[in-house]
N, C-alpha and C. Protein backbone atom coordinates (compact mmCIF):
# COMPACT_ATOMS: atom_id res chain seq x y z
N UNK A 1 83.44 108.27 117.69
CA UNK A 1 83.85 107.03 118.31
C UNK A 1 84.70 107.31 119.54
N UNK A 2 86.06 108.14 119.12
CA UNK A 2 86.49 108.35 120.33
C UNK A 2 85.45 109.12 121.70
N UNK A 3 84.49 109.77 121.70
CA UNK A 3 83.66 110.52 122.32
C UNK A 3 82.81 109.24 123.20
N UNK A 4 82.55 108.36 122.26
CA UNK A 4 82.08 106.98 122.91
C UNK A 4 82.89 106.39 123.73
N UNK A 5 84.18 106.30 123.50
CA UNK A 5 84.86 105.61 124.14
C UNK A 5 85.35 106.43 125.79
N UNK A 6 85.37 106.89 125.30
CA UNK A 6 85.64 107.83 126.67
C UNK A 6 84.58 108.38 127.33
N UNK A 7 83.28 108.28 127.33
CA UNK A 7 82.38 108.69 128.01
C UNK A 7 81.70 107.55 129.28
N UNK A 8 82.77 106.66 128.61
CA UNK A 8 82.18 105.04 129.06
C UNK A 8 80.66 105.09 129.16
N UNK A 9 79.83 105.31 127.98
CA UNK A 9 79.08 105.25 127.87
C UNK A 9 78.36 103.86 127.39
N UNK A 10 79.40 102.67 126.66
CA UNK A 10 79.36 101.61 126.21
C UNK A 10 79.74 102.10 124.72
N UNK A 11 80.39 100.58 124.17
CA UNK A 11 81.50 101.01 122.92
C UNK A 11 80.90 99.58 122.21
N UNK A 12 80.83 99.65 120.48
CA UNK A 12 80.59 98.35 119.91
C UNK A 12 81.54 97.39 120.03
N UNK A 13 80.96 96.19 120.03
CA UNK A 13 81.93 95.36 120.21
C UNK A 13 83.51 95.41 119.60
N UNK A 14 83.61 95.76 118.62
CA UNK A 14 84.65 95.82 117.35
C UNK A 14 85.67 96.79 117.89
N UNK A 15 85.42 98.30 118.64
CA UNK A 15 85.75 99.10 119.28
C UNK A 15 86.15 98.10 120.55
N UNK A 16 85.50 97.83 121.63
CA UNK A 16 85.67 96.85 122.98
C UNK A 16 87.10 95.99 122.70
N UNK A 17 87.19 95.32 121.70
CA UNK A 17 87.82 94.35 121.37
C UNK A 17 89.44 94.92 121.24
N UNK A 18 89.33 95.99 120.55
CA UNK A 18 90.62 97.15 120.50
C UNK A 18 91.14 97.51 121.82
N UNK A 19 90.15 98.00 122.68
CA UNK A 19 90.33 98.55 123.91
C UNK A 19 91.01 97.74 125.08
N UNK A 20 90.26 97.04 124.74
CA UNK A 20 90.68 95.38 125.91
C UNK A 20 91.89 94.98 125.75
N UNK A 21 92.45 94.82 123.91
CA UNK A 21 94.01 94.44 123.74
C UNK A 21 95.12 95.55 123.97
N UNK A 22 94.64 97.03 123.85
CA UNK A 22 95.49 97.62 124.73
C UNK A 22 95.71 97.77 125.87
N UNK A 23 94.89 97.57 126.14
CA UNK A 23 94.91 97.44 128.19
C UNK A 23 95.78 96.06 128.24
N UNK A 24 95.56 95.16 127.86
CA UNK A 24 96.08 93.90 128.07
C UNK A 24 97.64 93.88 127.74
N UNK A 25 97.72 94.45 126.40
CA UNK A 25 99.14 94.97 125.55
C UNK A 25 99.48 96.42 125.64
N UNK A 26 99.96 96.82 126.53
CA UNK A 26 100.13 97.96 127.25
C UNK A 26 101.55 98.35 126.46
N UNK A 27 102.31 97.58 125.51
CA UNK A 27 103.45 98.28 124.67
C UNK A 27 103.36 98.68 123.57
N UNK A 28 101.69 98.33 123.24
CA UNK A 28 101.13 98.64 122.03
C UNK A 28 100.47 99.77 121.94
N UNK A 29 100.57 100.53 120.93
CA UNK A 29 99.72 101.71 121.27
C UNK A 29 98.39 101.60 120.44
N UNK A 30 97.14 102.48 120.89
CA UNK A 30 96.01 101.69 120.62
C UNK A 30 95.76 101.75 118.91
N UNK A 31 96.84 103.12 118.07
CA UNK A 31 96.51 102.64 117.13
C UNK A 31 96.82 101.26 115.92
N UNK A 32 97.82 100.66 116.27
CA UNK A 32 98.31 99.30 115.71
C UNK A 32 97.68 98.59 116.16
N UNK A 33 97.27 98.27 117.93
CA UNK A 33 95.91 97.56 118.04
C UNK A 33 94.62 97.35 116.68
N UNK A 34 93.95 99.08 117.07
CA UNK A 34 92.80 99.02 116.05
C UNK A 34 93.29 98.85 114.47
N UNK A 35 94.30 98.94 114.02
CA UNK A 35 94.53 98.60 112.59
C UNK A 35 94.94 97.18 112.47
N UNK A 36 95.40 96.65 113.61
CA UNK A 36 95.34 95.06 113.72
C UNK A 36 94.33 94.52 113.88
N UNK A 37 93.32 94.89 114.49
CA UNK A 37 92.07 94.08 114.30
C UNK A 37 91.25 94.30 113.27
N UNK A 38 91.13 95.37 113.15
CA UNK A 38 90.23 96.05 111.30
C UNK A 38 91.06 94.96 110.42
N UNK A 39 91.97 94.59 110.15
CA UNK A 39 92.59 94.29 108.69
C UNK A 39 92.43 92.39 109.24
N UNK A 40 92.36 92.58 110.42
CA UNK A 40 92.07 90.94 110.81
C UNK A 40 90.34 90.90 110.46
N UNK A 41 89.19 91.72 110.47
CA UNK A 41 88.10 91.38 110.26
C UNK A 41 88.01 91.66 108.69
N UNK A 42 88.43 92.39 108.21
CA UNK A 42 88.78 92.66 106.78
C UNK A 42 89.13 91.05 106.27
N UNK A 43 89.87 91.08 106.09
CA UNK A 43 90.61 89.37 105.90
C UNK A 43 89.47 88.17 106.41
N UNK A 44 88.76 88.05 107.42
CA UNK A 44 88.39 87.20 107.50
C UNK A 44 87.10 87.63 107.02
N UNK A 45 86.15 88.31 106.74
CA UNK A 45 85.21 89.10 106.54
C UNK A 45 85.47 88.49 104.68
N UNK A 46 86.59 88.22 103.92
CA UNK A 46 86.76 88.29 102.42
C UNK A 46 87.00 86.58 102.20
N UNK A 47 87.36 86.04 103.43
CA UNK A 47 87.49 84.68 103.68
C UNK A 47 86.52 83.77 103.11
N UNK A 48 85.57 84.68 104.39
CA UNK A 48 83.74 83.81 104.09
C UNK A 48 83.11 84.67 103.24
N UNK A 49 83.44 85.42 101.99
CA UNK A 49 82.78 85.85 101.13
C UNK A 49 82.10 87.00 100.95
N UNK A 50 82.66 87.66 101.78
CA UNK A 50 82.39 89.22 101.58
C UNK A 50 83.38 89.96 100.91
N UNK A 51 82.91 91.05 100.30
CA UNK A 51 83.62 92.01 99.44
C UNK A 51 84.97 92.87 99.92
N UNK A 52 85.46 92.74 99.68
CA UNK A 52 86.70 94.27 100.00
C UNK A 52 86.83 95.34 98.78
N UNK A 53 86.21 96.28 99.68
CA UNK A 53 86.66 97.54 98.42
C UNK A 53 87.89 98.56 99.15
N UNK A 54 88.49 99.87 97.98
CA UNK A 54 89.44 100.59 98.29
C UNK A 54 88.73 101.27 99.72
N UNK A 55 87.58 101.89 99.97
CA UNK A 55 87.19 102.64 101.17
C UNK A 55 87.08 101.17 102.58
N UNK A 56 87.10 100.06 102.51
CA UNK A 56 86.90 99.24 103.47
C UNK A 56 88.25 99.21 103.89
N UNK A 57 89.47 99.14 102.86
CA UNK A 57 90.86 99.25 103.32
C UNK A 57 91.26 100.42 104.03
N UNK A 58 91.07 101.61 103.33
CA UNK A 58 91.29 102.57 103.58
C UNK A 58 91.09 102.93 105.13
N UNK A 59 89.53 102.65 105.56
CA UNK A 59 89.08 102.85 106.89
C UNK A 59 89.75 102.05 107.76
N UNK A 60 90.01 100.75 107.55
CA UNK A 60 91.03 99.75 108.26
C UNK A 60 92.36 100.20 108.41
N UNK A 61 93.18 101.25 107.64
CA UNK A 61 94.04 101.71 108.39
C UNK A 61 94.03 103.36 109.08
N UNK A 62 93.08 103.72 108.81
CA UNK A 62 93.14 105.21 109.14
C UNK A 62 92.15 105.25 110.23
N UNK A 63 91.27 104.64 110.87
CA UNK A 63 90.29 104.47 111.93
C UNK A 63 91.48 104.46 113.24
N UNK A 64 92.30 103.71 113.53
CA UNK A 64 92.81 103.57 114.80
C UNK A 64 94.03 104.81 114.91
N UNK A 65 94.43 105.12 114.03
CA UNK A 65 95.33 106.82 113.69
C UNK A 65 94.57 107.30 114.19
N UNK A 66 93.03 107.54 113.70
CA UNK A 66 92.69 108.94 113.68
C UNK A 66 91.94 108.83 115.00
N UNK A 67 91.51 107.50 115.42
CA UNK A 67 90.78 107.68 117.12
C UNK A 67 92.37 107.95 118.01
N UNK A 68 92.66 107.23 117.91
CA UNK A 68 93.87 107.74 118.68
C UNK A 68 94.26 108.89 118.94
N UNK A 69 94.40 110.41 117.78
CA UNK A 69 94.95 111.59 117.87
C UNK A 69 93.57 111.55 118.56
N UNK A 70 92.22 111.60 118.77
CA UNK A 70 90.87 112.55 119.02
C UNK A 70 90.68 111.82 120.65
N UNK A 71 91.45 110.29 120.95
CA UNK A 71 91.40 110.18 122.05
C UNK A 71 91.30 111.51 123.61
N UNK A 72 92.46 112.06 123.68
CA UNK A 72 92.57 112.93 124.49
C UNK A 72 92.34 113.78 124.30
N UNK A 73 91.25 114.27 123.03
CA UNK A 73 91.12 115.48 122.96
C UNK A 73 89.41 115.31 123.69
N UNK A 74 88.93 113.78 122.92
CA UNK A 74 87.68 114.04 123.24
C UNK A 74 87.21 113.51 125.19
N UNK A 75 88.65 112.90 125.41
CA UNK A 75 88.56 113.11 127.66
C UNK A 75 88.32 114.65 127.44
N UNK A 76 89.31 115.23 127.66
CA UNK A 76 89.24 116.85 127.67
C UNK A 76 87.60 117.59 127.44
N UNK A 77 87.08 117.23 126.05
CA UNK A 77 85.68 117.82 126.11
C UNK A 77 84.60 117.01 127.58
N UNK A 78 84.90 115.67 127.34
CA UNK A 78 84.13 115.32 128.31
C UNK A 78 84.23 115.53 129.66
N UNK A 79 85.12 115.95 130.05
CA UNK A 79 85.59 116.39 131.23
C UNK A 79 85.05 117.73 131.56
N UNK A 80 84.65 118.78 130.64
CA UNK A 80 84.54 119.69 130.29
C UNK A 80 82.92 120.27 130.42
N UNK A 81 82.70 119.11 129.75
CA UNK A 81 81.14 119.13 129.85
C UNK A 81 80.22 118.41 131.00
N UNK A 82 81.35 117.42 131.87
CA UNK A 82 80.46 117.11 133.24
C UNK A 82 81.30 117.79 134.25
N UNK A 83 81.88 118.42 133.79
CA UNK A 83 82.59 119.65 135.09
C UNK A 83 83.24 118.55 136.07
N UNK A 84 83.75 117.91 135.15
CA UNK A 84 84.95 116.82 136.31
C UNK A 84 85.98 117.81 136.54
């Protein structure tokens, strides 16, 4: 994901949506962003009758941690690999 995101190759919406509120919320860092929106589609996702299990939580808080640390690692490869 992070590799997507940084290639600006185009990002799923769900990802986009993260991206956009840090740019916008620039005191936020992007991982409370993405664990704010995961646990907001989580929640509303259980609203209208869909399931929540322990791995749907789980990924809702550990997805925007873990893109976050791979953020700058994965500029660096890409940078790397188009010889920017």
């Amino acid at each position: 994901m992070s590799i997507v995101i940084k290639s600006n190759a185009g990002t799923g919406p769900n990802d986009l949506i993260a991206i956009i509120l840090t740019d916008k919320l620039q005191k936020f860092q992007f991982r409370w962003v993405r664990m704010t929106c995961d646990l907001f589609f989580v929640i509303l996702g259980y609203i209208l009758g869909g399931t929540v299990g322990v791995g749907t939580v789980i990924a809702a808080f550990l997805t925007g941690p873990l893109v976050q640390f791979w953020l700058p690692k994965s500029e660096f490869l890409i940078k790397q690999v188009l010889k920017e």
